[in-house]
Protein backbone atom coordinates (compact mmCIF):
# COMPACT_ATOMS: atom_id res chain seq x y z
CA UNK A 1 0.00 0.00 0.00
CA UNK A 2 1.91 3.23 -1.12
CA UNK A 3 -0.95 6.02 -0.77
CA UNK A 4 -4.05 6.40 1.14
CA UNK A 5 -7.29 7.95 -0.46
CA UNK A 6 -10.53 10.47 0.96
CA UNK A 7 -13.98 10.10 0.20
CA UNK A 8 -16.04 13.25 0.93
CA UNK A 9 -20.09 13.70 1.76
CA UNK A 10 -20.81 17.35 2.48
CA UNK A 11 -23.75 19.32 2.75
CA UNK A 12 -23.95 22.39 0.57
CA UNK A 13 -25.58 24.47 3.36
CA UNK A 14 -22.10 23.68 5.44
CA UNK A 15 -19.70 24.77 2.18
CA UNK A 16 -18.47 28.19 2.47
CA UNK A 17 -14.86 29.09 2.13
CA UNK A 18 -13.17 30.23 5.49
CA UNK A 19 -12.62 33.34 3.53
CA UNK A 20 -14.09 35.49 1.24
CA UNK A 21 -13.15 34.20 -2.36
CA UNK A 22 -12.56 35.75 -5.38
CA UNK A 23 -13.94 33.95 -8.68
CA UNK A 24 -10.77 32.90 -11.11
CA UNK A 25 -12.03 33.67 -14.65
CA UNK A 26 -15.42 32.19 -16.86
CA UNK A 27 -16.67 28.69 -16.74
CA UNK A 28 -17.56 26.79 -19.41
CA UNK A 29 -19.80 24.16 -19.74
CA UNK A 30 -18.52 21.80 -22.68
CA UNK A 31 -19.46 19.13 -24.83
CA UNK A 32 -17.57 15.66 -23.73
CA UNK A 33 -16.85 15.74 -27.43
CA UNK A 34 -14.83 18.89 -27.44
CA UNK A 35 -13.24 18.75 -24.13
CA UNK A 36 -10.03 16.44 -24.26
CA UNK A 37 -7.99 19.58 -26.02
CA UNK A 38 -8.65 21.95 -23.01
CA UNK A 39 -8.63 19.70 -20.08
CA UNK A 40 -5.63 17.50 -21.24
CA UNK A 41 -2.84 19.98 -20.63
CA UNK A 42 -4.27 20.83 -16.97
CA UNK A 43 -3.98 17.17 -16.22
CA UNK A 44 -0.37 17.04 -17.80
CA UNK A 45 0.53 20.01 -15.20
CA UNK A 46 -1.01 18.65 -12.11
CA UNK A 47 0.32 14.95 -13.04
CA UNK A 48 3.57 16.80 -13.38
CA UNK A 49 3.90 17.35 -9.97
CA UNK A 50 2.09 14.83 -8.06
CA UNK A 51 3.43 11.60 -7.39
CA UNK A 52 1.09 8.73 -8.35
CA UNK A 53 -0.43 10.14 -11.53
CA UNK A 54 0.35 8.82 -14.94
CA UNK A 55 0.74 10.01 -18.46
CA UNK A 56 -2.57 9.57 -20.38
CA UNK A 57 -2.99 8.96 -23.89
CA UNK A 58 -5.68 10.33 -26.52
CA UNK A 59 -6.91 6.77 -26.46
CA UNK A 60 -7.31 6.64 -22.56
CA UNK A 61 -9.14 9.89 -22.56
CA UNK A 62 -11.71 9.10 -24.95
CA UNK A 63 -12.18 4.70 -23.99
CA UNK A 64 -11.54 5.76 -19.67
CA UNK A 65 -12.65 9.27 -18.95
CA UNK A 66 -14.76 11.10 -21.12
CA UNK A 67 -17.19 8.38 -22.17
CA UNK A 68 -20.37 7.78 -20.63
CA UNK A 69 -22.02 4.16 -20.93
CA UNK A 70 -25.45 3.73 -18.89
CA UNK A 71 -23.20 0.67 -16.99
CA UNK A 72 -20.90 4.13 -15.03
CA UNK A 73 -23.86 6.49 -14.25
CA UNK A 74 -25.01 4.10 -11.57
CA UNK A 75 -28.39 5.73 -11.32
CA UNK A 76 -26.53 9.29 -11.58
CA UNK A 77 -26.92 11.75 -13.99
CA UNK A 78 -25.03 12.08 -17.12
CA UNK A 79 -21.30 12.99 -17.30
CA UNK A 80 -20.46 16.83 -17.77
CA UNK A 81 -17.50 18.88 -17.98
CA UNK A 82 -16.64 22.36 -17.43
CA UNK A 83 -13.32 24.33 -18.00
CA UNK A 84 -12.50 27.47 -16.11
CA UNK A 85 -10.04 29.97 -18.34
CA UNK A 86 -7.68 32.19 -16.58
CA UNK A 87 -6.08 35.21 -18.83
CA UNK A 88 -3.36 32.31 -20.22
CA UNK A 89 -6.28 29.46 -20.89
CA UNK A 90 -7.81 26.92 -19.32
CA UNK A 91 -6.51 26.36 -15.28
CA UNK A 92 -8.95 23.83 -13.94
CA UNK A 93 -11.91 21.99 -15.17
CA UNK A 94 -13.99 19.10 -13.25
CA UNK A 95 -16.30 15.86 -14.85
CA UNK A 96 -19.04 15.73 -12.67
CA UNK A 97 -22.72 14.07 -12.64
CA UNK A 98 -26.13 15.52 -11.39
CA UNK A 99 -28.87 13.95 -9.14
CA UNK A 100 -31.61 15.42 -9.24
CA UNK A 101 -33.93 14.01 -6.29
CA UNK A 102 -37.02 16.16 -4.49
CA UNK A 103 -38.57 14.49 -1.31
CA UNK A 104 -41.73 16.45 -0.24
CA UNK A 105 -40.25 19.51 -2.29
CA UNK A 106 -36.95 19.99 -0.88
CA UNK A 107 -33.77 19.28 -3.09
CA UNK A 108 -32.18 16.22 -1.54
CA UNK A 109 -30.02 15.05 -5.21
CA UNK A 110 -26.29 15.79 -5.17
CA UNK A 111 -23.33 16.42 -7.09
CA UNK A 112 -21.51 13.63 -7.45
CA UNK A 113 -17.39 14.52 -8.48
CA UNK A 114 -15.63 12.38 -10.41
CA UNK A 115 -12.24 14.25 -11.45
CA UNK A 116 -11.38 18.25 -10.48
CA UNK A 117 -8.46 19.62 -11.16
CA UNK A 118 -6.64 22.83 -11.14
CA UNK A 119 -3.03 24.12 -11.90
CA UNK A 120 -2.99 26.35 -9.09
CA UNK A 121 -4.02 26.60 -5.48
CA UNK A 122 -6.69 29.57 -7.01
CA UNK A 123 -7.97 27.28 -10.01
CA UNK A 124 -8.28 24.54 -7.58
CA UNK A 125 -10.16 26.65 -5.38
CA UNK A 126 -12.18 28.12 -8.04
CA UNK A 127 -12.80 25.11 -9.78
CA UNK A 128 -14.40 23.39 -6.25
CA UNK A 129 -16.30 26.61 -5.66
CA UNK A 130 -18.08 25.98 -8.73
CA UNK A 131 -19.04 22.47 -7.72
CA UNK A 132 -20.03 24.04 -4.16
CA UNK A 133 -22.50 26.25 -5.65
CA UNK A 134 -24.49 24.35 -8.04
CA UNK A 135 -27.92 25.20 -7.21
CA UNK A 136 -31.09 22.68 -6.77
CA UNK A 137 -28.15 20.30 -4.78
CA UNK A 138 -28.25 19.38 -1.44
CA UNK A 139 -25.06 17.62 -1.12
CA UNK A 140 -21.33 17.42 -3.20
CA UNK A 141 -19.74 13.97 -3.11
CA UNK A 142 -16.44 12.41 -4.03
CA UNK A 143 -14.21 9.72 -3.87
CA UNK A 144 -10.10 9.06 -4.27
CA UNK A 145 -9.48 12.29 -3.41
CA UNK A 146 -5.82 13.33 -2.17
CA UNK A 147 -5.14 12.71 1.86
CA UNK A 148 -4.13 16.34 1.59
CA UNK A 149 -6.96 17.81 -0.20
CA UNK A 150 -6.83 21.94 -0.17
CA UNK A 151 -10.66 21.86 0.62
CA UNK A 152 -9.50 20.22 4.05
CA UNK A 153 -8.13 24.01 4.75
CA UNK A 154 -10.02 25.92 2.28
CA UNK A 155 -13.51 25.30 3.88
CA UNK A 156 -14.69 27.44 6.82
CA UNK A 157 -16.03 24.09 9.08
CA UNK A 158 -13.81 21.21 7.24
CA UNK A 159 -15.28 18.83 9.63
CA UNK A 160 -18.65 18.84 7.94
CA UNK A 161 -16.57 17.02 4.82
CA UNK A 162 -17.00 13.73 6.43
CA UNK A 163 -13.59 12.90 5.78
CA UNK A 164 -13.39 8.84 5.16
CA UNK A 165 -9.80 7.10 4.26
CA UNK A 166 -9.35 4.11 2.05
CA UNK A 167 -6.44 2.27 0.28
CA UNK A 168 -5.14 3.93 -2.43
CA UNK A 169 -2.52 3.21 -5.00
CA UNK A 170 -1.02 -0.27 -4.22
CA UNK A 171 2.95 -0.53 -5.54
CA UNK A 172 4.81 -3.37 -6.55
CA UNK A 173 8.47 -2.68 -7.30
CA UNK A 174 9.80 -4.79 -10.20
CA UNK A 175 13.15 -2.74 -10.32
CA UNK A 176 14.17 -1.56 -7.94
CA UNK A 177 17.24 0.51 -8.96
CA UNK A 178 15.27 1.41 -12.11
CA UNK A 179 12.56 2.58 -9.94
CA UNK A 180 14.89 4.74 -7.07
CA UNK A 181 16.93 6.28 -10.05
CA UNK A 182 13.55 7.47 -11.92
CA UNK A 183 12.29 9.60 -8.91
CA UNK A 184 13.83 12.26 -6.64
CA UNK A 185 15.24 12.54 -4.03
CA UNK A 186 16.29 15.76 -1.61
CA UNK A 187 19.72 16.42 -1.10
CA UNK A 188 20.48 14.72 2.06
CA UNK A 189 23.04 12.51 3.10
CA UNK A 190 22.57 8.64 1.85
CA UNK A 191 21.23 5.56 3.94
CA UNK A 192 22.02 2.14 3.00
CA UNK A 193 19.15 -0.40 2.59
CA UNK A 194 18.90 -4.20 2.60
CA UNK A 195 16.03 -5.41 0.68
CA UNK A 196 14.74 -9.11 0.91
CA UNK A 197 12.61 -9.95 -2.36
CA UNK A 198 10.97 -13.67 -2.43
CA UNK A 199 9.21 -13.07 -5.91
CA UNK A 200 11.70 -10.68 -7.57
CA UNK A 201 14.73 -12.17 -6.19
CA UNK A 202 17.24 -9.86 -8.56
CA UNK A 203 16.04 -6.37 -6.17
CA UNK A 204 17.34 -8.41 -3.02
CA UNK A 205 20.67 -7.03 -1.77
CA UNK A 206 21.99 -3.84 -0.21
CA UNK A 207 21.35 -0.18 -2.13
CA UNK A 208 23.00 2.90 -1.68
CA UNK A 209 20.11 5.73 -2.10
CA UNK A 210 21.26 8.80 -2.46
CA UNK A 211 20.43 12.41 -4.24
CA UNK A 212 21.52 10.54 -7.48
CA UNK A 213 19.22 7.48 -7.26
CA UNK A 214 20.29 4.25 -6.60
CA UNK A 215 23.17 1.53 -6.68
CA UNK A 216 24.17 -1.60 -5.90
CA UNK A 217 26.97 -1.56 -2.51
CA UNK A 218 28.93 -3.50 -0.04
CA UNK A 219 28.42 -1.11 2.41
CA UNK A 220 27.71 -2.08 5.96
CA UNK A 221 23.74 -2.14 5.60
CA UNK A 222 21.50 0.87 8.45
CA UNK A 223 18.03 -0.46 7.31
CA UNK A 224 16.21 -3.49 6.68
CA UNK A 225 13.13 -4.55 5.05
CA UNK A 226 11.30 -6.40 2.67
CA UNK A 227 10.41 -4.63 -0.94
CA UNK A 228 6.90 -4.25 0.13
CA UNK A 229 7.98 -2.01 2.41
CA UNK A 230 10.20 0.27 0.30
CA UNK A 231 6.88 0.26 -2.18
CA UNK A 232 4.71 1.93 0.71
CA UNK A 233 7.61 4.59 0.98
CA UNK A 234 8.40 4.70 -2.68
CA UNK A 235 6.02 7.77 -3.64
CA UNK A 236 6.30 9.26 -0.09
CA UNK A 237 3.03 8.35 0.80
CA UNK A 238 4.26 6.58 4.44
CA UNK A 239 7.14 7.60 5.93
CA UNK A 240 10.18 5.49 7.48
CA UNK A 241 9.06 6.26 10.31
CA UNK A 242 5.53 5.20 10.13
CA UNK A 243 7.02 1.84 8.29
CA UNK A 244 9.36 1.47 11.54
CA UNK A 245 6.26 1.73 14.42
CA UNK A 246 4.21 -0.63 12.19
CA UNK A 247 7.32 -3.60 12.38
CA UNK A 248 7.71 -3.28 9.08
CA UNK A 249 11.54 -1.50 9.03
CA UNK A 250 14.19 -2.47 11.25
CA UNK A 251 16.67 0.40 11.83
CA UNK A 252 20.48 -1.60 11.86
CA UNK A 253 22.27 2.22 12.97
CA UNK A 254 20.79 5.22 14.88
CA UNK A 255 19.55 7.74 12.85
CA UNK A 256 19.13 5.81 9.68
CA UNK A 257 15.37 6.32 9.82
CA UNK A 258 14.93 10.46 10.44
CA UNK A 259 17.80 10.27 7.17
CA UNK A 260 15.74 8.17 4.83
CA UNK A 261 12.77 10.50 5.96
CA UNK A 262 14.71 13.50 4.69
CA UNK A 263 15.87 11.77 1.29
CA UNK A 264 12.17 10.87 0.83
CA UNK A 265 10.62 13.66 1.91
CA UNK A 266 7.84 15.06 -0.73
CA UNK A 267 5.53 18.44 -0.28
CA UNK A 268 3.10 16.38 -1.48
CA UNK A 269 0.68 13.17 -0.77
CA UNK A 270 0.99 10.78 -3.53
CA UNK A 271 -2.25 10.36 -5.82
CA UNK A 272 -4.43 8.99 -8.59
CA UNK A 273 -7.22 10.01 -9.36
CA UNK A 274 -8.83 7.15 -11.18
CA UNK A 275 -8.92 3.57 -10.46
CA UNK A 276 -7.02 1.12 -13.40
């Protein structure tokens, strides 16, 4: 397990912003048809920078995200999409469905999130005040959101989210120098890992992670664990720490935990916003 995911369920009455906010741009209700070319590059910028996402193709857009079969709406309303521009194009845009449900006359349906995104803290907060005020809505749901959310400090009462956790993206490290040397790391001093691998059996062995990745060593080994663990630490999701109270690191020299916390350190929380 290398990321934990939110689920939200709050009502619109409880949604304002714990300050007064300032509307970022127009929004633009579009076609599913036309929308790929606008909300593409928003999704390249925020995937940029946020470890878990991946690189989607034309083809996944149009066969994973912007089609609508019957089988997804699960009762729901239809799929829609709308773009917010900024002066240098579009900044955020969320898919979204609409239930519309009336019980003795009072709105009770709710929008129901599937993907929001913005390339800024003000397009993200822009973009989820637009799904906040959709009118004839009594609540705004979503699932596999980010542990670290902005709405968590945006909103004036954040308790009334109704903050649930799940699993979220699950890891399995095939390569493991491949995999160190593809990501960052800060510029700390290095820590020397032992891995133990039953499947994989090539990853097992001491590394050497440092600011430049990964390598192979003969070093006198400061940590200890099995691959599975260095997945749950891989995007910075868990920390060394968190591995070590949960038996699932052994520290071999003093200190060798707080320094792979620093070399893994992200201003992040890992995330995906879809399930595949």
């Amino acid at each position: 397990m290398a990321s934990l995911a939110a689920e939200i369920d709050l009502s619109r009455e409880r949604a304002s912003y714990h300050a007064a906010f300032e509307p970022l741009g127009r929004a633009r209700i579009l076609p599913l048809k036309e929308a790929q070319d606008l909300v593409a590059p928003v999704y390249e910028r925020v995937a940029a920078e946020t470890p878990g996402m991946f690189a989607r193709s034309s083809a996944w857009w149009q066969a994973r995200v912007l089609t609508d079969p019957e089988w997804r709406r699960q009762g729901r309303g239809e799929l829609q999409c709308v773009v917010i521009d900024s002066a240098h194009g579009p900044a955020a845009y969320a898919l979204y469905r609409l239930t519309s449900v009336f019980e003795r006359g009072v709105q009770s349906g709710s929008v129901s999130v599937v993907e929001a995104l913005g390339d800024s803290p003000a397009a993200t907060g822009a973009i989820w005040r637009y799904l906040l005020d959709v009118d004839w809505m009594a609540r705004v749901k979503a699932s596999l959101l980010p542990v670290d959310h902005p709405l968590l400090l945006l909103l004036a009462e954040p308790r009334r989210l109704n903050v649930s956790l799940r699993d979220g993206l699950w890891v399995r490290l095939v390569d493991v120098g491949a995999g160190l040397s593809s990501r960052g790391f800060a510029a700390r001093d290095p820590v020397v890992v032992e891995l133990t691998d039953a499947f994989c059996s090539w990853n097992a062995g001491r590394w050497r992670v440092s600011e430049a990745g990964a390598e192979r060593t003969d070093a006198q080994p400061e940590l200890r664990c099995d691959v599975s663990s260095l997945a749950s630490a891989y995007l910075g999701g868990f920390s060394w720490a968190e591995l070590a109270r949960g038996l699932r690191v052994a520290e071999l020299r003093s200190g060798a935990i707080a320094r792979a916390d620093a070399l893994f350190q992200s201003d992040r929380a890992p995330w995906c916003p879809e399930i595949f």
